[in-house]
PDB file of N, CA and C in Angstrom:
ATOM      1  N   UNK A   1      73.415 195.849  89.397  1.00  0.00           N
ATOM      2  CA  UNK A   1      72.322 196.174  90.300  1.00  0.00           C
ATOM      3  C   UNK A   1      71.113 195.294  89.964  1.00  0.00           C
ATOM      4  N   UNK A   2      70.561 194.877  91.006  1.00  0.00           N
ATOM      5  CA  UNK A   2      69.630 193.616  90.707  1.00  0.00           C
ATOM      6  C   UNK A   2      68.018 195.010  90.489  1.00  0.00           C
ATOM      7  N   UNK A   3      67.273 193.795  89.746  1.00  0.00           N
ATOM      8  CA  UNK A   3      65.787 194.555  89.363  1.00  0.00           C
ATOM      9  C   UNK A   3      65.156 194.763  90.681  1.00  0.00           C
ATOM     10  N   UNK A   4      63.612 195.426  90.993  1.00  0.00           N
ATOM     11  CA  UNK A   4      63.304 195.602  91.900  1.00  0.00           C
ATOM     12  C   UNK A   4      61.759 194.880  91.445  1.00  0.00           C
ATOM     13  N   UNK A   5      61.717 194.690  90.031  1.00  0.00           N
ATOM     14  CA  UNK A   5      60.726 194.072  89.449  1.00  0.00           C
ATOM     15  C   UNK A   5      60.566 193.071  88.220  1.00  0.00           C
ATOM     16  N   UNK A   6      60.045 192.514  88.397  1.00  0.00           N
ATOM     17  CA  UNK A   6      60.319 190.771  87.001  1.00  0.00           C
ATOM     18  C   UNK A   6      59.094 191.044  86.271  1.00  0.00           C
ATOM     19  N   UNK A   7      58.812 190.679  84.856  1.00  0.00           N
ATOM     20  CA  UNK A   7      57.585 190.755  84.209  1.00  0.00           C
ATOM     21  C   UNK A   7      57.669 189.056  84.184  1.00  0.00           C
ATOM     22  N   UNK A   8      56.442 188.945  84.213  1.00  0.00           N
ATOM     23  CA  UNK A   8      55.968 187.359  84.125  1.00  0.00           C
ATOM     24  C   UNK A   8      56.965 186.568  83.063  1.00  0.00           C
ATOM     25  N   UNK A   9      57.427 186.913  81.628  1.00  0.00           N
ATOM     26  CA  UNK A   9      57.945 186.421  80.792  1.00  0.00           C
ATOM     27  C   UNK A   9      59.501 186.434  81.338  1.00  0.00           C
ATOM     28  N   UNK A  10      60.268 187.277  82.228  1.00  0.00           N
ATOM     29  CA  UNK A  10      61.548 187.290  82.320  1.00  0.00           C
ATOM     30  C   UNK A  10      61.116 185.825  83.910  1.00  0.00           C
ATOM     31  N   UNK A  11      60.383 185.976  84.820  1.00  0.00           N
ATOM     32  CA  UNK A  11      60.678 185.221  85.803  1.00  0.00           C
ATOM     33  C   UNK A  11      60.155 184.044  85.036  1.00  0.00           C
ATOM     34  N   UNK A  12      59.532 183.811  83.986  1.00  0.00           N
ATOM     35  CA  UNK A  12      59.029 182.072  83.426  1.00  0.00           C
ATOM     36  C   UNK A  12      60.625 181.518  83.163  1.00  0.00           C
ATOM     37  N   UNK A  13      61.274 182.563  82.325  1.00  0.00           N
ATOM     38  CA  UNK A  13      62.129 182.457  81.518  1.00  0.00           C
ATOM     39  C   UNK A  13      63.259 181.781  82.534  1.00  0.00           C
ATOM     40  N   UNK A  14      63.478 182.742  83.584  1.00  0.00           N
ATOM     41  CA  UNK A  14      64.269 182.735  84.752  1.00  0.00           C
ATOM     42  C   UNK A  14      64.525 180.969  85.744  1.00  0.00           C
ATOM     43  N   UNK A  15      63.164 180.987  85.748  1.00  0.00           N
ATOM     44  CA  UNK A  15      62.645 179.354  86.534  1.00  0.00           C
ATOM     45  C   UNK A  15      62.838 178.272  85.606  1.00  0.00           C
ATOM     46  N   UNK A  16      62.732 178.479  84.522  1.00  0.00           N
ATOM     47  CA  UNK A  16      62.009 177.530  83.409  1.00  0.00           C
ATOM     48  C   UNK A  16      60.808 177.088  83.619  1.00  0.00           C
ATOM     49  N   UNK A  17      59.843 177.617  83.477  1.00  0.00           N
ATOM     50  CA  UNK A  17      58.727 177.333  83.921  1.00  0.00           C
ATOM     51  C   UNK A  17      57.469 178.042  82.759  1.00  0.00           C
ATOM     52  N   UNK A  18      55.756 177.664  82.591  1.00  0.00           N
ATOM     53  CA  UNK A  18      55.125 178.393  81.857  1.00  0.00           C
ATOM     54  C   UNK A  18      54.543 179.418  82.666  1.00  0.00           C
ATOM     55  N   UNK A  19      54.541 180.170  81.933  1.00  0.00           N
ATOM     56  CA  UNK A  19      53.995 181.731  82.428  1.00  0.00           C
ATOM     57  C   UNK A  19      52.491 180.970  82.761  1.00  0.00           C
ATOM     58  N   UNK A  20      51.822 180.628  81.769  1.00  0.00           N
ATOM     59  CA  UNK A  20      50.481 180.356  82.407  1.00  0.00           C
ATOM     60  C   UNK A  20      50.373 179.014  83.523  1.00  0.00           C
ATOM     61  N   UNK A  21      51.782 178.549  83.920  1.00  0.00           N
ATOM     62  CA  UNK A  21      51.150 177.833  85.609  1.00  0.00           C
ATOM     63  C   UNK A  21      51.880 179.089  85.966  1.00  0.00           C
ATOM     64  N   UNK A  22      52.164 179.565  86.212  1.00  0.00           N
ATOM     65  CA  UNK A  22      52.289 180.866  87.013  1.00  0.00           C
ATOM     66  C   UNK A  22      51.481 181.561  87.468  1.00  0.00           C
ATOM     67  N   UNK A  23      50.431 181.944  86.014  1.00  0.00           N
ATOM     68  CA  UNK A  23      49.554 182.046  86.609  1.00  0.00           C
ATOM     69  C   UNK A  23      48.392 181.358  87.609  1.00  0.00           C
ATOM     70  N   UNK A  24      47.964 180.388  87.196  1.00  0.00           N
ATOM     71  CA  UNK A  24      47.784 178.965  87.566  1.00  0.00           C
ATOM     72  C   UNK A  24      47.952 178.771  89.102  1.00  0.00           C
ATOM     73  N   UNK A  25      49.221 179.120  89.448  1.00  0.00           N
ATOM     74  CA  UNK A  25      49.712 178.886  90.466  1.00  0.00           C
ATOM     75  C   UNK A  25      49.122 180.124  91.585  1.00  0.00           C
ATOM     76  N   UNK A  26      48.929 181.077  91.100  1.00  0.00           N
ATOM     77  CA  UNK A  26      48.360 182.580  91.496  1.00  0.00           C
ATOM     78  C   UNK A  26      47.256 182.149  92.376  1.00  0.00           C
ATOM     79  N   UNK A  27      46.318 181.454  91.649  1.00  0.00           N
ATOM     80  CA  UNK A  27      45.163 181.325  92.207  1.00  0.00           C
ATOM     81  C   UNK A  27      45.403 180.207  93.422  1.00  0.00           C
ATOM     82  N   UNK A  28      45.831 179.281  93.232  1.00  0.00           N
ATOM     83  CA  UNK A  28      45.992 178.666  93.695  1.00  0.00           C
ATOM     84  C   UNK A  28      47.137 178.486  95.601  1.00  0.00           C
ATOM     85  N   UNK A  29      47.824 179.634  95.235  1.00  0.00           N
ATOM     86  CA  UNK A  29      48.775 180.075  96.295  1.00  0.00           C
ATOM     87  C   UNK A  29      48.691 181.489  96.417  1.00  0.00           C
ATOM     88  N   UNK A  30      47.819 181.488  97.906  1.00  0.00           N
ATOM     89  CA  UNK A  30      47.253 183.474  98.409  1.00  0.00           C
ATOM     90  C   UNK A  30      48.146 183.644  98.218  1.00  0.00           C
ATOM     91  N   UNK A  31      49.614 183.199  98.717  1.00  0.00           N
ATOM     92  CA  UNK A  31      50.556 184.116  99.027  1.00  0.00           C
ATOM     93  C   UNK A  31      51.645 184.585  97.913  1.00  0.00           C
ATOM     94  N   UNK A  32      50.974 183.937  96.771  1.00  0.00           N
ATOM     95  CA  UNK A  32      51.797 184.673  95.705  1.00  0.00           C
ATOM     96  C   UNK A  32      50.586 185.445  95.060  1.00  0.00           C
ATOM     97  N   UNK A  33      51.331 186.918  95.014  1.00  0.00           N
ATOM     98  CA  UNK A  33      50.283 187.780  94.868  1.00  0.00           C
ATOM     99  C   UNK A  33      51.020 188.574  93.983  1.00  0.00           C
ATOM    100  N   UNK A  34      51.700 188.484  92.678  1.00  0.00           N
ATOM    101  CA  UNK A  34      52.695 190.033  92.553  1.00  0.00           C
ATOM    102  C   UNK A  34      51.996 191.471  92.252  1.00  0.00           C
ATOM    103  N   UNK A  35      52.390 192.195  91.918  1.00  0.00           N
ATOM    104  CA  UNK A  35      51.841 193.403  91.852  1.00  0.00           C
ATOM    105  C   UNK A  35      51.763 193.910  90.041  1.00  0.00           C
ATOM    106  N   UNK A  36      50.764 194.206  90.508  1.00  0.00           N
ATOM    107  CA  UNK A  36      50.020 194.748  89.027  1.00  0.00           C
ATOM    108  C   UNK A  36      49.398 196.192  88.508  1.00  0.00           C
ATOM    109  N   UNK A  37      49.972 196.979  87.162  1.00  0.00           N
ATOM    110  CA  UNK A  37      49.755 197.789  86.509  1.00  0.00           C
ATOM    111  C   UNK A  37      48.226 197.990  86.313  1.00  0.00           C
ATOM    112  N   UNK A  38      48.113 199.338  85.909  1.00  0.00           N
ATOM    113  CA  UNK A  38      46.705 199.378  85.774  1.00  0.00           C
ATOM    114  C   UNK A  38      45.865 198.786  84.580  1.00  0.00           C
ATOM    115  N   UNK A  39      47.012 198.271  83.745  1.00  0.00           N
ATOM    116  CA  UNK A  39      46.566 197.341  82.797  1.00  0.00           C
ATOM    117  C   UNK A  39      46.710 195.962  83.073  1.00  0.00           C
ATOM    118  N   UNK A  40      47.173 195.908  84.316  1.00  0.00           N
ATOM    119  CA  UNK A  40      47.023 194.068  84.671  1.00  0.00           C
ATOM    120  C   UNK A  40      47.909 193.376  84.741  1.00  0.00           C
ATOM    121  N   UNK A  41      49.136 194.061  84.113  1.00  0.00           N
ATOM    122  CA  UNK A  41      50.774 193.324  83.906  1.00  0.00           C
ATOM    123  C   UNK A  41      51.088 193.214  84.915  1.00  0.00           C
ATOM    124  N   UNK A  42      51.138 191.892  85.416  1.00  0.00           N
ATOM    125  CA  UNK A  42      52.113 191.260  86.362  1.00  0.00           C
ATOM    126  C   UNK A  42      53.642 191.735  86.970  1.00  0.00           C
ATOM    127  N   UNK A  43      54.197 191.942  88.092  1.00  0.00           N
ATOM    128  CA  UNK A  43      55.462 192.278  87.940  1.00  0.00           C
ATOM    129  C   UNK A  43      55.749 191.607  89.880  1.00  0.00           C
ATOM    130  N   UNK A  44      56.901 190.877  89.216  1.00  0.00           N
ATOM    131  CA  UNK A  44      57.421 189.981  90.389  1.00  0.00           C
ATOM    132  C   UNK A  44      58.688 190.328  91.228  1.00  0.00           C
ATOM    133  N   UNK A  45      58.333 190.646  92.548  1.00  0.00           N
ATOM    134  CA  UNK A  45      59.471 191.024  93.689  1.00  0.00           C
ATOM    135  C   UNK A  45      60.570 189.899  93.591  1.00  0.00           C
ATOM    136  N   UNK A  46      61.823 189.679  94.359  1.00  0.00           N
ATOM    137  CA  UNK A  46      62.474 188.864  94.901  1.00  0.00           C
ATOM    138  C   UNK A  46      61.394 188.089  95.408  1.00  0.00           C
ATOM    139  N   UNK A  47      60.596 188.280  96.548  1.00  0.00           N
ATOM    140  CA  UNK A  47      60.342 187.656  97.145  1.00  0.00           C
ATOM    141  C   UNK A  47      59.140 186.707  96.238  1.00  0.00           C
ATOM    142  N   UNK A  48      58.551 187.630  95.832  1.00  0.00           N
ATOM    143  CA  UNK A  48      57.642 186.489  95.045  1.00  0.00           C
ATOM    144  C   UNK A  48      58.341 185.244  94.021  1.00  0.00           C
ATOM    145  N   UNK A  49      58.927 185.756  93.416  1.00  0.00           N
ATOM    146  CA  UNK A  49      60.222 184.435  92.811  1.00  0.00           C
ATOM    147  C   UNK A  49      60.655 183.718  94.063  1.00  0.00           C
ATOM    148  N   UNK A  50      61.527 184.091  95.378  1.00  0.00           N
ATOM    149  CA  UNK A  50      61.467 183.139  95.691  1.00  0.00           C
ATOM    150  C   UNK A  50      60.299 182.148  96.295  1.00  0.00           C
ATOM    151  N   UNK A  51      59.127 182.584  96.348  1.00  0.00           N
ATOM    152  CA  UNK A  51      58.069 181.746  96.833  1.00  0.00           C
ATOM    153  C   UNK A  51      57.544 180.675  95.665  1.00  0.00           C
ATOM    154  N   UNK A  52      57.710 181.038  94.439  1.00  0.00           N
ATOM    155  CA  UNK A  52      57.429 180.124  93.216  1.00  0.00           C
ATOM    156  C   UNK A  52      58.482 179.247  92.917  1.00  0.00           C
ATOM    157  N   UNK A  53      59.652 179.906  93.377  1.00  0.00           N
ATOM    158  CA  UNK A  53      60.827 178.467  93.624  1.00  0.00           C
ATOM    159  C   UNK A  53      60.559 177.545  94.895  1.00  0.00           C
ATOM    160  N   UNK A  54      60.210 178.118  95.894  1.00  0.00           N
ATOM    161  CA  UNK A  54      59.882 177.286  96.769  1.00  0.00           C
ATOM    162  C   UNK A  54      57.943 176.322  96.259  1.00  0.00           C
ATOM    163  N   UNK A  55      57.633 177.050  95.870  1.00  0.00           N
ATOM    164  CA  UNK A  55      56.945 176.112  95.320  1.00  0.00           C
ATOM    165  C   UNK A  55      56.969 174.682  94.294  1.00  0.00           C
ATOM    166  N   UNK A  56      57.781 175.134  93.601  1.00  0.00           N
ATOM    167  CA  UNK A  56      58.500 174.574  92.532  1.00  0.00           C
ATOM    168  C   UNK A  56      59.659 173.105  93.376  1.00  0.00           C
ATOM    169  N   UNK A  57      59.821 173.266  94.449  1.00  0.00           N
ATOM    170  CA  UNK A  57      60.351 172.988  95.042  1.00  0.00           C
ATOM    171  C   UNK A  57      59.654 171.334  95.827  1.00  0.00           C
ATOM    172  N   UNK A  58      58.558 172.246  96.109  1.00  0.00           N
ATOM    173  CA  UNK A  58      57.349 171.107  96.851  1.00  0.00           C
ATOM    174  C   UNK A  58      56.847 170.141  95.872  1.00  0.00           C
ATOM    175  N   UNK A  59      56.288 170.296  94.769  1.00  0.00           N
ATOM    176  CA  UNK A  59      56.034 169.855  94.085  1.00  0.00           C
ATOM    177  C   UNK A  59      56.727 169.043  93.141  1.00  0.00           C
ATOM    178  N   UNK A  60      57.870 169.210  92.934  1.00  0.00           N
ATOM    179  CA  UNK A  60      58.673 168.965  92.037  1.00  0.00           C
ATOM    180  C   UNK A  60      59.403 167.909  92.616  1.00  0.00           C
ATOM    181  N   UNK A  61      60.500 168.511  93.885  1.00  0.00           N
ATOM    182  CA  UNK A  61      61.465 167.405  94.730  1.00  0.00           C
ATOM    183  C   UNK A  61      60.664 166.805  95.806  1.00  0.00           C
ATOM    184  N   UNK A  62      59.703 167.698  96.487  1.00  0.00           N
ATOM    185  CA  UNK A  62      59.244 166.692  97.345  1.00  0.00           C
ATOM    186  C   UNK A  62      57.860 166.052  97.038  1.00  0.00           C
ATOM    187  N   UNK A  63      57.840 165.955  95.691  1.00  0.00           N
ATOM    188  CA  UNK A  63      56.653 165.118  95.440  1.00  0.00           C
ATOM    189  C   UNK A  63      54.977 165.391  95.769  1.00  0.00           C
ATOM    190  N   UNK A  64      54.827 166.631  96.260  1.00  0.00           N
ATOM    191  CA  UNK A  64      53.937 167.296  97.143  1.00  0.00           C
ATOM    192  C   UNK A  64      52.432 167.342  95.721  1.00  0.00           C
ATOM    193  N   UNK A  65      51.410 167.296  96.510  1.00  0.00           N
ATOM    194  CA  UNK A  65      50.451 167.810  95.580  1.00  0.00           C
ATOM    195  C   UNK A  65      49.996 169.027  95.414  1.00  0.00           C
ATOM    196  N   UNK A  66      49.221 169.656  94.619  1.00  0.00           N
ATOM    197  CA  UNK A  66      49.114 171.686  95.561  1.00  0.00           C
ATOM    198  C   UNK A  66      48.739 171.483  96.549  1.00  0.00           C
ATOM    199  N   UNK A  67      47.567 170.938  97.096  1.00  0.00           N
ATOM    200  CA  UNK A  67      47.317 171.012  98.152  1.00  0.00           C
ATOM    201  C   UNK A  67      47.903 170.678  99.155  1.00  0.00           C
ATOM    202  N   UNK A  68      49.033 169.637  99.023  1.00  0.00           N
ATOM    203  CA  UNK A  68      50.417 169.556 100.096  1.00  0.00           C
ATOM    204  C   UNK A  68      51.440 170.738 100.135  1.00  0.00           C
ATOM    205  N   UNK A  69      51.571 171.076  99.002  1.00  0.00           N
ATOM    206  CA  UNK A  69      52.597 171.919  99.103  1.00  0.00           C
ATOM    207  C   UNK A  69      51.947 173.503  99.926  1.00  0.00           C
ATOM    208  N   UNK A  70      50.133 173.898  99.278  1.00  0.00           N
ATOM    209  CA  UNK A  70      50.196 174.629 100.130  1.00  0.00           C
ATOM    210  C   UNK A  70      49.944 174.660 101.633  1.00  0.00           C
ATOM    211  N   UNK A  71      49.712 173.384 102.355  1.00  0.00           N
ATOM    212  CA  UNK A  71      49.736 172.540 103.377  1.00  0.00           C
ATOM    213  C   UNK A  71      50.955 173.373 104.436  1.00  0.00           C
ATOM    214  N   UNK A  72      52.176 172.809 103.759  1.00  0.00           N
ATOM    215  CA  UNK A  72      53.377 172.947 103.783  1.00  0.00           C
ATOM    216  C   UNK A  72      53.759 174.385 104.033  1.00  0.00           C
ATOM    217  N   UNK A  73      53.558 175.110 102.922  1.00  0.00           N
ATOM    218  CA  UNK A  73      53.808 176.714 103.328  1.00  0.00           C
ATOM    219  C   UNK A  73      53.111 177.638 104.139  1.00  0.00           C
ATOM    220  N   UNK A  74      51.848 177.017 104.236  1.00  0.00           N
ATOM    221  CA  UNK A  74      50.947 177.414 105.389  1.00  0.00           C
ATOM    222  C   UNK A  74      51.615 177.515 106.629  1.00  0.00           C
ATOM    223  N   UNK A  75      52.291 176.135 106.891  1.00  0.00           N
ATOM    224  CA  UNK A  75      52.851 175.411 108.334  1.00  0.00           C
ATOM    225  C   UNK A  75      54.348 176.107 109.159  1.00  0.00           C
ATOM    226  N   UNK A  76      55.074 176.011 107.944  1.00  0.00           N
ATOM    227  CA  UNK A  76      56.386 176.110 107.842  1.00  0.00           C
ATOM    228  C   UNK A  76      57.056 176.829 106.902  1.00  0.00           C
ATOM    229  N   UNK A  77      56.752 178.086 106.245  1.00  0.00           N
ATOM    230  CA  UNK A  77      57.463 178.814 105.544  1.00  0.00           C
ATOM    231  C   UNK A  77      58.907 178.730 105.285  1.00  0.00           C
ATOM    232  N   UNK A  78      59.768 179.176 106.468  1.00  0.00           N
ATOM    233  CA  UNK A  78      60.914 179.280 106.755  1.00  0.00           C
ATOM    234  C   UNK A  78      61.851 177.820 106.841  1.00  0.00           C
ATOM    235  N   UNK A  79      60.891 176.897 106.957  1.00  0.00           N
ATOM    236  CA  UNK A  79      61.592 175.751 106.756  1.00  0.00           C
ATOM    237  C   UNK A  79      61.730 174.818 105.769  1.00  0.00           C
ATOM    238  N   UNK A  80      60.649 175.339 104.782  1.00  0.00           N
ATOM    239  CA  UNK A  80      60.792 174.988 103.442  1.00  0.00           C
ATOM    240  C   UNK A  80      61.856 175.971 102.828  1.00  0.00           C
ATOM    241  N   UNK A  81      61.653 176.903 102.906  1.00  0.00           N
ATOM    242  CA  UNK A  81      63.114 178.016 101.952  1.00  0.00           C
ATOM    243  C   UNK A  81      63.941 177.603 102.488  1.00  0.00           C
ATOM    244  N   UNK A  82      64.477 177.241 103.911  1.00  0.00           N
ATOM    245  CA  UNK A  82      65.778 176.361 103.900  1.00  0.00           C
ATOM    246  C   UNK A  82      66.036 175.266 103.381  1.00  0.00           C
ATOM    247  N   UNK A  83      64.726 174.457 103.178  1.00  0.00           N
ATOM    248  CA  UNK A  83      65.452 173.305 102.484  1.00  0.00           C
ATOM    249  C   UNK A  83      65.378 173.274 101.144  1.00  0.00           C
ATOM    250  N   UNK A  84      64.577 173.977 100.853  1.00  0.00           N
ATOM    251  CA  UNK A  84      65.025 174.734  98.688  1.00  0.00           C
ATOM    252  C   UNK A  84      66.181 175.243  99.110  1.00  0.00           C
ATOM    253  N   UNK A  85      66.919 176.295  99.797  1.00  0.00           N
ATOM    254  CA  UNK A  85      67.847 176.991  99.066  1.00  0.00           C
ATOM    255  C   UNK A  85      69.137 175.824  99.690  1.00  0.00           C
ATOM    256  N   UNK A  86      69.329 174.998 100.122  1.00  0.00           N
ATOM    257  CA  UNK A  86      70.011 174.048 100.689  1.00  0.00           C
ATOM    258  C   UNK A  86      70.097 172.463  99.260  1.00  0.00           C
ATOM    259  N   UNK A  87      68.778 172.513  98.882  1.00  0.00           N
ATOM    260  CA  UNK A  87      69.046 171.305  97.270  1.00  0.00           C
ATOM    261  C   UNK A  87      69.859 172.374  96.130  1.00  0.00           C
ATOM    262  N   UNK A  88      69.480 173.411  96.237  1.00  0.00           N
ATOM    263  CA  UNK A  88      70.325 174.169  95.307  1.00  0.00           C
ATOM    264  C   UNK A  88      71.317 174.448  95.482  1.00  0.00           C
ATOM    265  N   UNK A  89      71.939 174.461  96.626  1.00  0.00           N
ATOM    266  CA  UNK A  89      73.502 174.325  97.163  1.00  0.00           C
ATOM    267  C   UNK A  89      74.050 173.129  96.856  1.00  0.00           C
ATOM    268  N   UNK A  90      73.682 172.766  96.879  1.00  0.00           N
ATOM    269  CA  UNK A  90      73.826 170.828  96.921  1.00  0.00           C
ATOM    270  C   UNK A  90      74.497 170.587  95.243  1.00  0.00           C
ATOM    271  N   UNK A  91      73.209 171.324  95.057  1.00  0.00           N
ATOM    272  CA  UNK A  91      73.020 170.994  92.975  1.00  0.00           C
ATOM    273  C   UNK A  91      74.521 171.577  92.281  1.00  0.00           C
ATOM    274  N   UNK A  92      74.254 172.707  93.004  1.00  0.00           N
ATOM    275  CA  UNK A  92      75.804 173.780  92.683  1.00  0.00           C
ATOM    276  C   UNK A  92      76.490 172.932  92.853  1.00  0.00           C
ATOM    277  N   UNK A  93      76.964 172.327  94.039  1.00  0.00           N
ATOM    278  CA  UNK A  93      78.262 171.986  94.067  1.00  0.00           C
ATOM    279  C   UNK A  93      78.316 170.590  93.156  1.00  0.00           C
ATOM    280  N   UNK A  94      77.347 169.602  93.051  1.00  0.00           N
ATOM    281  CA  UNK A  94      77.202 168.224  92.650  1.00  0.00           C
ATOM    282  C   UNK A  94      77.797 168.557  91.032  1.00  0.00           C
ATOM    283  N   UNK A  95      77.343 170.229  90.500  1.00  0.00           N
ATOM    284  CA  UNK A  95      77.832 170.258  89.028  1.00  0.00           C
ATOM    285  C   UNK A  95      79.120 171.161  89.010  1.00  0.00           C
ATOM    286  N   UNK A  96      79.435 171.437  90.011  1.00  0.00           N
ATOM    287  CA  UNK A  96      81.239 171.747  90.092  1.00  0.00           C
ATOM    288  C   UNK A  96      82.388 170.555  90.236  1.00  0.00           C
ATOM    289  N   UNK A  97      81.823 169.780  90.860  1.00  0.00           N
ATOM    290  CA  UNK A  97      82.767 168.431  90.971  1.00  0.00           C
ATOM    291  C   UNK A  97      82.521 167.561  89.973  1.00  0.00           C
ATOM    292  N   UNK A  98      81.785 167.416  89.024  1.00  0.00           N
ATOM    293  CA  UNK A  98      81.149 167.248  87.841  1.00  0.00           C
ATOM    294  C   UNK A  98      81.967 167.732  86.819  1.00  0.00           C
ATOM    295  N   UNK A  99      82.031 169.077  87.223  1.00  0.00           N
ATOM    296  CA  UNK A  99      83.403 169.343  86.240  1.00  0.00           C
ATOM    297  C   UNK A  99      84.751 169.625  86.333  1.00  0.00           C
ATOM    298  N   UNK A 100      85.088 169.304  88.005  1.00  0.00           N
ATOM    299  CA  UNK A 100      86.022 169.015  88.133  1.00  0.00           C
ATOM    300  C   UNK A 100      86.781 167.763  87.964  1.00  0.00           C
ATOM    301  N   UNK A 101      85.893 166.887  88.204  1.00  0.00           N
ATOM    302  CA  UNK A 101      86.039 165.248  87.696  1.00  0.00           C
ATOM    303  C   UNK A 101      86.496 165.093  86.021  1.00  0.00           C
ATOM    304  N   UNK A 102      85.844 166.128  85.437  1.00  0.00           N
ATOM    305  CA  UNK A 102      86.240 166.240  83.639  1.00  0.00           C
ATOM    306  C   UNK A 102      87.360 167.110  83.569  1.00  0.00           C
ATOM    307  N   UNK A 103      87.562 167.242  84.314  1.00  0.00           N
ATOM    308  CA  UNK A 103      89.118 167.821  84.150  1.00  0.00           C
ATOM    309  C   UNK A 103      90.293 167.128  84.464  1.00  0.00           C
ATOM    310  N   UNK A 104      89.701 166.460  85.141  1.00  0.00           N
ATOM    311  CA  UNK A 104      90.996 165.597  85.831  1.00  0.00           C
ATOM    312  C   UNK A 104      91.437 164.181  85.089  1.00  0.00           C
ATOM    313  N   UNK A 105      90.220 163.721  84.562  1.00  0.00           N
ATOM    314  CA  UNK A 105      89.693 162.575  84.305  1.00  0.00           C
ATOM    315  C   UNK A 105      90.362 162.533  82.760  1.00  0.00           C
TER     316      UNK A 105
END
C-alpha cells in the first residue's frame, strides 16, 4: 500500500536530490506547496513529488532556468508530465536492453 504522505528526508532520498533545494525550490514554485504540521514538518503528496520530478525534469533535461521552467509549468502543465513521465520510460527501457545486451553478449 503506497504512503499518503512523504517527509522531506524520504522524498530527497527518493529523487536524489537535497532536502534544502527542496526547499529552495518551495519558494520558488507556488505550486509546490506540501502540507505542514503544526510544528512545520513538511509532508509530500504524490502529487507534490510528482511536480518536483517534473521540475527536476525542466531543469535538468531540458536545460531550463527556474524561471523557464516555471515559465513552462505555468503554460503547459500536462504537457510537461507527459514528457517527464515519457524520458523515464525511455530510461527504463534503455537500462533493460542494457542488460539484456549483458546477457547475451
Amino acid at each position: 500500500m503506497e504512503k499518503l504522505y512523504y517527509s522531506i528526508a524520504e522524498v530527497s532520498k527518493m529523487l536524489e536530490i537535497n532536502a534544502s533545494n527542496l526547499r529552495f525550490w518551495e519558494k520558488e514554485f507556488k505550486q509546490l506547496k506540501p502540507r505542514r504540521n503544526d510544528k512545520g514538518t513538511r509532508f509530500y503528496t504524490r502529487d507534490d513529488i510528482n511536480l518536483v520530478k517534473q521540475i527536476m525534469f525542466l531543469v535538468n533535461n531540458q536545460n531550463l532556468t527556474l524561471e523557464g521552467a516555471r515559465q513552462k509549468l505555468g503554460q503547459k502543465k500536462d504537457h510537461v508530465a507527459k514528457q517527464q513521465e515519457l524520458i523515464e520510460r525511455l530510461r527504463k527501457i534503455r537500462t533493460e536492453l542494457r542488460g539484456i545486451s549483458k546477457a547475451l553478449g
